[in-house]
Structure formats: structure tokens, C-alpha cells
Protein backbone atom coordinates (compact mmCIF):
# COMPACT_ATOMS: atom_id res chain seq x y z
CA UNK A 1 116.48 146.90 84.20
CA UNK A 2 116.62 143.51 81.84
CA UNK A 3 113.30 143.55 81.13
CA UNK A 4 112.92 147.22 79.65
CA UNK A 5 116.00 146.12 77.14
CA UNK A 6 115.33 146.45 73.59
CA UNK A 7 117.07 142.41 73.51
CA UNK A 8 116.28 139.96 75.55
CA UNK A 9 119.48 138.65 76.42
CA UNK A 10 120.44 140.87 79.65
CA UNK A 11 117.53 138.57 81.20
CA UNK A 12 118.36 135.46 79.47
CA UNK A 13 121.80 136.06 81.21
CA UNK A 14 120.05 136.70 85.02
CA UNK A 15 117.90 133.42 84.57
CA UNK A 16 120.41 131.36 83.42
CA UNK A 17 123.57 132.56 85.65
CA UNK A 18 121.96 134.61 88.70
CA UNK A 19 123.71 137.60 90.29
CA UNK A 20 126.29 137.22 92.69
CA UNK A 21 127.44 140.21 94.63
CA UNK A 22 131.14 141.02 95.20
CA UNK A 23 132.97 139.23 97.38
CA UNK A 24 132.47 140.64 100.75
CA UNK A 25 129.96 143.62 99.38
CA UNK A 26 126.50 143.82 100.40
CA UNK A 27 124.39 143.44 97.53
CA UNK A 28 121.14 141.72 96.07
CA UNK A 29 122.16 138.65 94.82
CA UNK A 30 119.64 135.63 93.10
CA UNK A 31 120.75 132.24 92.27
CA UNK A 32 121.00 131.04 88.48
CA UNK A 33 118.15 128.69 87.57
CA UNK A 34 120.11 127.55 84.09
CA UNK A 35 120.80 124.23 85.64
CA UNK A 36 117.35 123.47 86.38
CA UNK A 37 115.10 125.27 83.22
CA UNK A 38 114.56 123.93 80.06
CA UNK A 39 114.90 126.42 76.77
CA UNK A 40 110.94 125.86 76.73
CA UNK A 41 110.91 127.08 80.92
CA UNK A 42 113.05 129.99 80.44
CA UNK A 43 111.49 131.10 77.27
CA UNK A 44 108.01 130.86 79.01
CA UNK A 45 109.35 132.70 82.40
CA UNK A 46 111.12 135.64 80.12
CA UNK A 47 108.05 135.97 78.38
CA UNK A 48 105.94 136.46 81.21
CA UNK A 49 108.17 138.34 83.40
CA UNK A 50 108.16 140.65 80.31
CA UNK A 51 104.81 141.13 79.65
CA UNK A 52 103.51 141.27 83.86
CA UNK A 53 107.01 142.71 85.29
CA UNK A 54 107.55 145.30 83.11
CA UNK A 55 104.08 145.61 80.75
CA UNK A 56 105.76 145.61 77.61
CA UNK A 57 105.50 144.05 74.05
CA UNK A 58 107.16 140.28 73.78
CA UNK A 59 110.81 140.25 72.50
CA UNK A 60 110.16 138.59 69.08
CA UNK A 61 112.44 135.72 68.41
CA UNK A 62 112.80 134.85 71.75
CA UNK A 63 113.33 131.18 71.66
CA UNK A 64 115.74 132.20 69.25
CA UNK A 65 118.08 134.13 71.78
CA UNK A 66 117.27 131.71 74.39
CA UNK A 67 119.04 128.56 72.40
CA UNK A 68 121.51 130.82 71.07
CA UNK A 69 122.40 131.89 74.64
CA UNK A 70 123.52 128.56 75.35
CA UNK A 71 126.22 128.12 72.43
């Protein structure tokens, strides 16, 4: 799971793009919220998802990955 990984990008990725199953497969999907967060919102969402979701240490550098994400 994303937010177990060693880099934060795998979750930077879901946020920003959402999952979309195979066409025709049934599968968990979620939409992509990149249109609608800020670098500031997803960096603040990753963190906490990290920290409550999954209990571990924050991903240093994260704002880093998050604006590198979008280049």
C-alpha cells in the first residue's frame, strides 16, 4: 500500500490521478483530486494520511516530491 512506501510518490500519484479499474473489470476505483488540490492541499492530505492511515514517520522532503510530481 502507498502509504507504507519508503517514497512518497506511489501516493502522490493516487491523489493526483485516481485509480481507474480496467475497462469492463470490477475493481475499486477513486477519482483523481489533482485538478482540484493545491501542492500546499496535497502535501497536507499525504502527510496526514501518512501519519493517521498508516502510523508512520513523515516522508521528509515531501513538498519536494509533490512539486516535482507535477513536472
Amino acid at each position: 500500500m502507498a502509504l507504507y512506501d519508503p517514497d512518497p510518490r506511489s501516493l502522490i500519484h493516487l491523489l493526483r490521478d485516481g485509480i481507474a479499474p480496467p475497462d469492463g473489470e470490477p475493481a475499486r476505483w477513486m477519482p483523481g483530486f489533482g485538478a482540484i488540490l493545491s501542492d500546499e492541499q496535497t502535501v497536507a492530505l499525504a502527510a496526514y494520511l501518512r501519519r493517521y492511515g498508516a502510523a508512520q514517520a513523515d516522508w521528509p522532503d515531501l513538498a519536494d516530491a509533490v512539486r516535482k510530481g507535477k513536472e
